[in-house]
PDB file of N, CA and C in Angstrom:
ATOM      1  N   UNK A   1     164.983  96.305 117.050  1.00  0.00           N
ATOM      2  CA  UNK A   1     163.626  96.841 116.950  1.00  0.00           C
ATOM      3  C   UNK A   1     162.911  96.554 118.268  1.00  0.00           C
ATOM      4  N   UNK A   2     162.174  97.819 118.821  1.00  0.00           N
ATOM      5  CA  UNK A   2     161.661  97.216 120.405  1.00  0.00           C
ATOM      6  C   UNK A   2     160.453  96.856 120.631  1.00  0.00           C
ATOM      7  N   UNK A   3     159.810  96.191 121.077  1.00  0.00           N
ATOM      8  CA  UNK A   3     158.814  95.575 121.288  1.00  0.00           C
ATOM      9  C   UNK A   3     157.073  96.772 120.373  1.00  0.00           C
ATOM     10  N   UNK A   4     157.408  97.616 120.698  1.00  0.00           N
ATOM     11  CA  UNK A   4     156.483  98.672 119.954  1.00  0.00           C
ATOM     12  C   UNK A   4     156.097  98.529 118.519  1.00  0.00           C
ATOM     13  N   UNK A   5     157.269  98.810 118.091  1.00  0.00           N
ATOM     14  CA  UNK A   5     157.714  98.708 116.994  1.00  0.00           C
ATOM     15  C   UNK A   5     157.375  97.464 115.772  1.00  0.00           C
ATOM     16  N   UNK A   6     157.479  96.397 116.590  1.00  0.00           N
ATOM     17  CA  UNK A   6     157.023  94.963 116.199  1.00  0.00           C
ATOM     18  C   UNK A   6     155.992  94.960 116.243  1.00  0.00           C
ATOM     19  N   UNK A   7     155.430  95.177 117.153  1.00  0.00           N
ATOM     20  CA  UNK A   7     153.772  95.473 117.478  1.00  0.00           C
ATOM     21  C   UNK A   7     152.696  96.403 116.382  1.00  0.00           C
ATOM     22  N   UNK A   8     152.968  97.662 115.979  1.00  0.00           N
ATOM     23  CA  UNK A   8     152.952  98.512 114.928  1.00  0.00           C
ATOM     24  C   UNK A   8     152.920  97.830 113.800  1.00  0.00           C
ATOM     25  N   UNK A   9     154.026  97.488 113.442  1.00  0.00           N
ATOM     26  CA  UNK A   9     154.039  96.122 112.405  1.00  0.00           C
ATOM     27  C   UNK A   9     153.466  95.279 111.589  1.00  0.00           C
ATOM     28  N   UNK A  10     153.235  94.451 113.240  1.00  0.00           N
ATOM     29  CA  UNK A  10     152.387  92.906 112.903  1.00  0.00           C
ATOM     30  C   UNK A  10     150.801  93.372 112.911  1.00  0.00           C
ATOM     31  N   UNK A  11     150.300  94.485 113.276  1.00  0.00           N
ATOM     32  CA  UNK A  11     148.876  95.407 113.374  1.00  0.00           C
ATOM     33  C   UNK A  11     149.340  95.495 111.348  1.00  0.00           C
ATOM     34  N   UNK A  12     150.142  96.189 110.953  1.00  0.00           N
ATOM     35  CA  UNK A  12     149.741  96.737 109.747  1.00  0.00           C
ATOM     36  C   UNK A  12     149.618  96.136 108.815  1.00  0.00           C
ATOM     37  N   UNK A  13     150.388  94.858 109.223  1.00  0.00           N
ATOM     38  CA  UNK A  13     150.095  93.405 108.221  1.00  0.00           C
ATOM     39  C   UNK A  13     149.133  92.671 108.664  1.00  0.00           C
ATOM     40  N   UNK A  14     148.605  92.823 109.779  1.00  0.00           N
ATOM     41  CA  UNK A  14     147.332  92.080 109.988  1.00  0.00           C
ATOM     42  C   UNK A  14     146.485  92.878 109.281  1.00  0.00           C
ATOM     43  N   UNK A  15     146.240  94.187 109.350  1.00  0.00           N
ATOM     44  CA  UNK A  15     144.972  94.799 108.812  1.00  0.00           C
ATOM     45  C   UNK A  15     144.947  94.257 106.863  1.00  0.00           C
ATOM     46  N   UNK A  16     146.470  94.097 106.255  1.00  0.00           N
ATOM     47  CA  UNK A  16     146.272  93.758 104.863  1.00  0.00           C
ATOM     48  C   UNK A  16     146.038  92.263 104.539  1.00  0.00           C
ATOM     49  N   UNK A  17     146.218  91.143 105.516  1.00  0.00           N
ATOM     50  CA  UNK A  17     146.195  90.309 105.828  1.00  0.00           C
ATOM     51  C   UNK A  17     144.857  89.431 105.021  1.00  0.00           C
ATOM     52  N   UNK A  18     144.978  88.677 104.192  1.00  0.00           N
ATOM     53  CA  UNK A  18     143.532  88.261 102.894  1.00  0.00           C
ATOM     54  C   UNK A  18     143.787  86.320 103.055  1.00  0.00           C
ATOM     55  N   UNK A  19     144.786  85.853 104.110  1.00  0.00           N
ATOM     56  CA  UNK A  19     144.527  84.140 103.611  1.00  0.00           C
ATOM     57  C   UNK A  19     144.164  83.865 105.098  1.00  0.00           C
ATOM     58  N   UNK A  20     142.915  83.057 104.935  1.00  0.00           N
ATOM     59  CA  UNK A  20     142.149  82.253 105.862  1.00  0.00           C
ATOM     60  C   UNK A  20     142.631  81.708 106.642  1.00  0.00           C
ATOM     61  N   UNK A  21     143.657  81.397 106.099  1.00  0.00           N
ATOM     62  CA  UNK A  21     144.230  79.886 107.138  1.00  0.00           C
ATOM     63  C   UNK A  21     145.138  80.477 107.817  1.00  0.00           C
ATOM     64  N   UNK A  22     145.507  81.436 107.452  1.00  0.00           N
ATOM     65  CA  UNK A  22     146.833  82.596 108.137  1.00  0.00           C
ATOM     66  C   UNK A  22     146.443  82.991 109.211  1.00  0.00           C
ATOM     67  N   UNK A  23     145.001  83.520 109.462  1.00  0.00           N
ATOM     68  CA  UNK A  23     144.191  84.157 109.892  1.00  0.00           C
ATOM     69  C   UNK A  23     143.908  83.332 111.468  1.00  0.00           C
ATOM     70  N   UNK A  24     143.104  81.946 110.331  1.00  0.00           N
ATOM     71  CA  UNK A  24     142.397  80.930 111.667  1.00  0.00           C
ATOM     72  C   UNK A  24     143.558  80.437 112.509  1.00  0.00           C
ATOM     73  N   UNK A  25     145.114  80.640 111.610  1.00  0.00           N
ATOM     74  CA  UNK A  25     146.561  79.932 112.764  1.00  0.00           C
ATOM     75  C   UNK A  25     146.456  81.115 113.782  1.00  0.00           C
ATOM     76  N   UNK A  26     146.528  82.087 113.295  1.00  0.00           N
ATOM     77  CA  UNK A  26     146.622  83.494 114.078  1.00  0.00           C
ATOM     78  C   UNK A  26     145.561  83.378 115.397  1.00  0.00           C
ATOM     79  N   UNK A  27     144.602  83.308 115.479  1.00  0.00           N
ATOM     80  CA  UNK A  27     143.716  83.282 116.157  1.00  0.00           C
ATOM     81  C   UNK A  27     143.758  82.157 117.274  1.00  0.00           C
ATOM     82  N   UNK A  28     144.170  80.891 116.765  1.00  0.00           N
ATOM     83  CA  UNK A  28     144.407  79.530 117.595  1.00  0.00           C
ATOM     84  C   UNK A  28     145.522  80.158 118.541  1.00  0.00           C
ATOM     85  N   UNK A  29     146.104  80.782 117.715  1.00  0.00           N
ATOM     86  CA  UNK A  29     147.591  81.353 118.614  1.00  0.00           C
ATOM     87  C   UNK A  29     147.295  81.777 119.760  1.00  0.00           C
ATOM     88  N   UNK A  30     146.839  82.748 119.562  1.00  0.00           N
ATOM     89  CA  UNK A  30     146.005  84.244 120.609  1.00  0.00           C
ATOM     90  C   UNK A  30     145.238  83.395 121.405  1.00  0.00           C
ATOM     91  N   UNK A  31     144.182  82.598 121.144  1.00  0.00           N
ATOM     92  CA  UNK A  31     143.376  82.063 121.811  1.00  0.00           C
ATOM     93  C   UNK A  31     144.311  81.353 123.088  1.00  0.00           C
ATOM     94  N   UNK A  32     145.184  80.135 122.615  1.00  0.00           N
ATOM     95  CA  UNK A  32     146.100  78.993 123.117  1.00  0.00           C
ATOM     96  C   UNK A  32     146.558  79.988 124.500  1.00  0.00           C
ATOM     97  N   UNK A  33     147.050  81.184 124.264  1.00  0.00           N
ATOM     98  CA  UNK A  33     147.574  82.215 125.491  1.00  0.00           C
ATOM     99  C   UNK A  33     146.978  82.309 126.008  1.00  0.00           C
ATOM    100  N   UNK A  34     145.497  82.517 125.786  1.00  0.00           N
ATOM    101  CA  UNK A  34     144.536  83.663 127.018  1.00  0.00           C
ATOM    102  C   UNK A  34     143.802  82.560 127.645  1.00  0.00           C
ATOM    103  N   UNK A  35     143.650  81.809 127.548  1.00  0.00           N
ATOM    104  CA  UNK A  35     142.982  80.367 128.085  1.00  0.00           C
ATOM    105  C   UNK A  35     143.254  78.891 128.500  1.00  0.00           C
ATOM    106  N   UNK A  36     142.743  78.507 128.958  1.00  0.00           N
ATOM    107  CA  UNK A  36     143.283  77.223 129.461  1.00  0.00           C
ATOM    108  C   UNK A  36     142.706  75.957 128.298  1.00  0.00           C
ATOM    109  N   UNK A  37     142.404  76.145 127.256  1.00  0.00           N
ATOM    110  CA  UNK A  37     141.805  75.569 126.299  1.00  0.00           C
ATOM    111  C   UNK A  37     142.716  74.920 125.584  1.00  0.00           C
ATOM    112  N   UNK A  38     142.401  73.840 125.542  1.00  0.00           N
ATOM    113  CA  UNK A  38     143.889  72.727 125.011  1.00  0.00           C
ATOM    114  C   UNK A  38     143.442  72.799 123.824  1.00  0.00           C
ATOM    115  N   UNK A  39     144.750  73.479 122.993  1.00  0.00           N
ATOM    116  CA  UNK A  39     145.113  73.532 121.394  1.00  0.00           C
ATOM    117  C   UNK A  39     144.366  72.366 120.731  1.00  0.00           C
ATOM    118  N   UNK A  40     144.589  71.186 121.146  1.00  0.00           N
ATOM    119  CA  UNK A  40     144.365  69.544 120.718  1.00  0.00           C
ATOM    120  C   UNK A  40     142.883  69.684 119.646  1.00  0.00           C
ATOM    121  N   UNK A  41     142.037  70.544 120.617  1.00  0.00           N
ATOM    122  CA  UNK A  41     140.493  70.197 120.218  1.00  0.00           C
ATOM    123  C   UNK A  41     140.764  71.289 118.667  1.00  0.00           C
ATOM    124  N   UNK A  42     141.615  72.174 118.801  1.00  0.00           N
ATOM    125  CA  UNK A  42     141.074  72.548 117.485  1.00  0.00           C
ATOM    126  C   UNK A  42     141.664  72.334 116.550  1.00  0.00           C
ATOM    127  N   UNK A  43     142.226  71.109 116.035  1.00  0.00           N
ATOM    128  CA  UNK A  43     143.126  71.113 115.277  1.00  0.00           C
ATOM    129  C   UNK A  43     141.705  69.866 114.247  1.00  0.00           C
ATOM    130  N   UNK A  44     142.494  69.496 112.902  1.00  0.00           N
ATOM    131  CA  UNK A  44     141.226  69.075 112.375  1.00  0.00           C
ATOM    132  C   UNK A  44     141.415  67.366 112.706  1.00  0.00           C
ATOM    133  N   UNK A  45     140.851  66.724 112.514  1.00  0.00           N
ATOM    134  CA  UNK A  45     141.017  65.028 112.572  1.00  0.00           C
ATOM    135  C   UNK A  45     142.353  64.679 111.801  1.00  0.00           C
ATOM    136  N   UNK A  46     142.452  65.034 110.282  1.00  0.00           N
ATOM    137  CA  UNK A  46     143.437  64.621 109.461  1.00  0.00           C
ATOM    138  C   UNK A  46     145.109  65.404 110.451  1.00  0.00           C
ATOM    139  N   UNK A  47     144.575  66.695 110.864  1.00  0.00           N
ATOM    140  CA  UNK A  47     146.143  67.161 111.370  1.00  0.00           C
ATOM    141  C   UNK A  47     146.294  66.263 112.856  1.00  0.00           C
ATOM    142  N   UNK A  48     145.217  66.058 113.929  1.00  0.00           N
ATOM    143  CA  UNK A  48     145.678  64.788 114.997  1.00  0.00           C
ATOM    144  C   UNK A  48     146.284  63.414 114.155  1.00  0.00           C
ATOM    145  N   UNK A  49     145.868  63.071 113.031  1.00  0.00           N
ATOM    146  CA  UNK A  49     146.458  61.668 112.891  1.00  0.00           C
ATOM    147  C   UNK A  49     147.474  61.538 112.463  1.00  0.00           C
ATOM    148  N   UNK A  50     148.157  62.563 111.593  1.00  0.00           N
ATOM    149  CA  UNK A  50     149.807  63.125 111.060  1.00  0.00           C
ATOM    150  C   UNK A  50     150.391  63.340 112.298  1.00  0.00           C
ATOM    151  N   UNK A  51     149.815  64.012 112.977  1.00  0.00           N
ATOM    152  CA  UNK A  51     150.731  64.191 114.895  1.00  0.00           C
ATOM    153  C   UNK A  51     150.779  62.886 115.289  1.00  0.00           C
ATOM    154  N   UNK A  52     149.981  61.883 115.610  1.00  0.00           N
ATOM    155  CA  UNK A  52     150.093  60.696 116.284  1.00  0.00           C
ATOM    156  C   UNK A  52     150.580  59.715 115.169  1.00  0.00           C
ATOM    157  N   UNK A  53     150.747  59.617 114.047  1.00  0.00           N
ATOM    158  CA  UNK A  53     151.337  58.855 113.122  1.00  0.00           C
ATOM    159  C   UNK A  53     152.888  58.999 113.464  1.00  0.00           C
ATOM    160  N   UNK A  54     153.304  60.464 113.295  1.00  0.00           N
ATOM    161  CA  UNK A  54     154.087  61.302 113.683  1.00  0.00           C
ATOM    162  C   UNK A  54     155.493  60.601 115.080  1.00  0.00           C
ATOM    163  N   UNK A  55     154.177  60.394 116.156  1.00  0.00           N
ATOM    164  CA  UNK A  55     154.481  59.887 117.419  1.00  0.00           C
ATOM    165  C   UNK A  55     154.752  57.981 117.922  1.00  0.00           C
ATOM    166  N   UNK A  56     154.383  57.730 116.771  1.00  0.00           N
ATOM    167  CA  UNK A  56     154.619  56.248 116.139  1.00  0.00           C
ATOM    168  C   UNK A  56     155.735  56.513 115.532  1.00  0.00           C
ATOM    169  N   UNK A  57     156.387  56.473 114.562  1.00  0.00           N
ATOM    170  CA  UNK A  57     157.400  56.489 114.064  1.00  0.00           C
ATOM    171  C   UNK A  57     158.467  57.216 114.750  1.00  0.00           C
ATOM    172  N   UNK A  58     157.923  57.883 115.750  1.00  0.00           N
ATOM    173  CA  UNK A  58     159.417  57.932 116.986  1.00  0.00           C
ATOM    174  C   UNK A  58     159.547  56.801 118.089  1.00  0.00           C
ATOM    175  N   UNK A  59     158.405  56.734 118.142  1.00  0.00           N
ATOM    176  CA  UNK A  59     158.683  55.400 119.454  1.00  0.00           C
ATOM    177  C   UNK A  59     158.750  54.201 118.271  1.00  0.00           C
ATOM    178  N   UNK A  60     158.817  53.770 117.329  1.00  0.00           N
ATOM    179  CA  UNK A  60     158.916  52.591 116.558  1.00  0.00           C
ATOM    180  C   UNK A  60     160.778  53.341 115.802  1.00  0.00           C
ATOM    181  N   UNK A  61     160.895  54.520 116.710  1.00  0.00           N
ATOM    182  CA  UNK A  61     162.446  54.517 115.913  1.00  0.00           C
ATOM    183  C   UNK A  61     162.643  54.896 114.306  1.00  0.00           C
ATOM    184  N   UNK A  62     161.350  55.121 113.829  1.00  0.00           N
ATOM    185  CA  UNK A  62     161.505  55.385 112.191  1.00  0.00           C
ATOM    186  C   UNK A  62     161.717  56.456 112.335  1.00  0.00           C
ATOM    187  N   UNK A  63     162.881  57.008 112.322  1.00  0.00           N
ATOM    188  CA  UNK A  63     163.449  58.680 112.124  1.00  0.00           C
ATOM    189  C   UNK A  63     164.760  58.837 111.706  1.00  0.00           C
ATOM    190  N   UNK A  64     165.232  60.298 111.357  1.00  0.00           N
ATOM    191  CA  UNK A  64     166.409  60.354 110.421  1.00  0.00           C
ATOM    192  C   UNK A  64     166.454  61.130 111.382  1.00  0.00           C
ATOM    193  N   UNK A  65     168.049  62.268 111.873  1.00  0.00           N
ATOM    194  CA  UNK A  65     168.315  63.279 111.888  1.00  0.00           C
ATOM    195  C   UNK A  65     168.420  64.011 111.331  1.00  0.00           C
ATOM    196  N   UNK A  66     168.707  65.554 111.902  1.00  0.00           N
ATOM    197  CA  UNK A  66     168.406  66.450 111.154  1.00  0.00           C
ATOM    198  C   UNK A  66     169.610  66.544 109.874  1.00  0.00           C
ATOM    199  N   UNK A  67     170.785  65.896 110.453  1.00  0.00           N
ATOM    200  CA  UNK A  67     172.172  66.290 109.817  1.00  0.00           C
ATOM    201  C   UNK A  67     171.915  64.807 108.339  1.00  0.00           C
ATOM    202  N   UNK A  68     171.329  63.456 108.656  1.00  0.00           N
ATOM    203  CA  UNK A  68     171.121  62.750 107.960  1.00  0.00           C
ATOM    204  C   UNK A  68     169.934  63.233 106.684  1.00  0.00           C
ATOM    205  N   UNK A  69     169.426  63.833 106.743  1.00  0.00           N
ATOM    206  CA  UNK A  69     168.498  64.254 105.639  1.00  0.00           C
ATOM    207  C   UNK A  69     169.257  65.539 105.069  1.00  0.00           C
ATOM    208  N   UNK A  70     170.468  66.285 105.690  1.00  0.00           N
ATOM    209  CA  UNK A  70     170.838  67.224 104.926  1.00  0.00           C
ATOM    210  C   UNK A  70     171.914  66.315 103.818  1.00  0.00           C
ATOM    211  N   UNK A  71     172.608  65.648 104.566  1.00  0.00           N
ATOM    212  CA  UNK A  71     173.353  64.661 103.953  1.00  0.00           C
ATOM    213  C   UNK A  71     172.966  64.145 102.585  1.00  0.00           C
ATOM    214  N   UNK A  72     171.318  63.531 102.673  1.00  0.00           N
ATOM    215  CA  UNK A  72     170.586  62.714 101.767  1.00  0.00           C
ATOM    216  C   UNK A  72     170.310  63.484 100.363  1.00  0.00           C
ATOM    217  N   UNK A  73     170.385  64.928 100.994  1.00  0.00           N
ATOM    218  CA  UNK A  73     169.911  66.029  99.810  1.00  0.00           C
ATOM    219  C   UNK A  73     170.692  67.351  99.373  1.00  0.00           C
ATOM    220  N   UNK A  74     171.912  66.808  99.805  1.00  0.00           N
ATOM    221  CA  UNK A  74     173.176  67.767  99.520  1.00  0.00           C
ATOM    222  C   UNK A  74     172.904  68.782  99.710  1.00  0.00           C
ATOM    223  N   UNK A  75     172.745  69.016 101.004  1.00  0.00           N
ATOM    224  CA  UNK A  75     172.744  70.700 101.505  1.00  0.00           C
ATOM    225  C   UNK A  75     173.834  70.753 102.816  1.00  0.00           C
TER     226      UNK A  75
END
């Protein structure tokens, strides 16, 4: 499918397009490209502290791989 085509598309599902949050990711997206505006500021307090909690438990080494959690849950 060529770039048009996709384009056409993602327009015809945007126009039916009804969840908020779908919407406000969509927009952060678009925005993040056209500007020099660091993503960081718009994210909410609770989603920075899951990222930096996140970033603790890699430098403190608390992590599984990807192949160890398939393991854990028989997939």
């Amino acid at each position: 499918m060529g770039h048009d085509a996709i384009k056409l598309e993602l327009i015809e599902w945007l126009t039916k397009l009804e969840d908020d949050e779908t919407i406000q990711y969509l927009k952060i997206v678009k925005d993040s490209k056209s500007t020099e505006h660091d993503w960081w500021e718009d994210l909410s307090e609770n989603e920075k502290k899951g990222i930096e909690r996140g970033l603790k438990d890699i430098e403190a080494r608390r992590v599984f791989s990807h192949d160890e959690v398939k393991s854990k849950y028989g997939l």
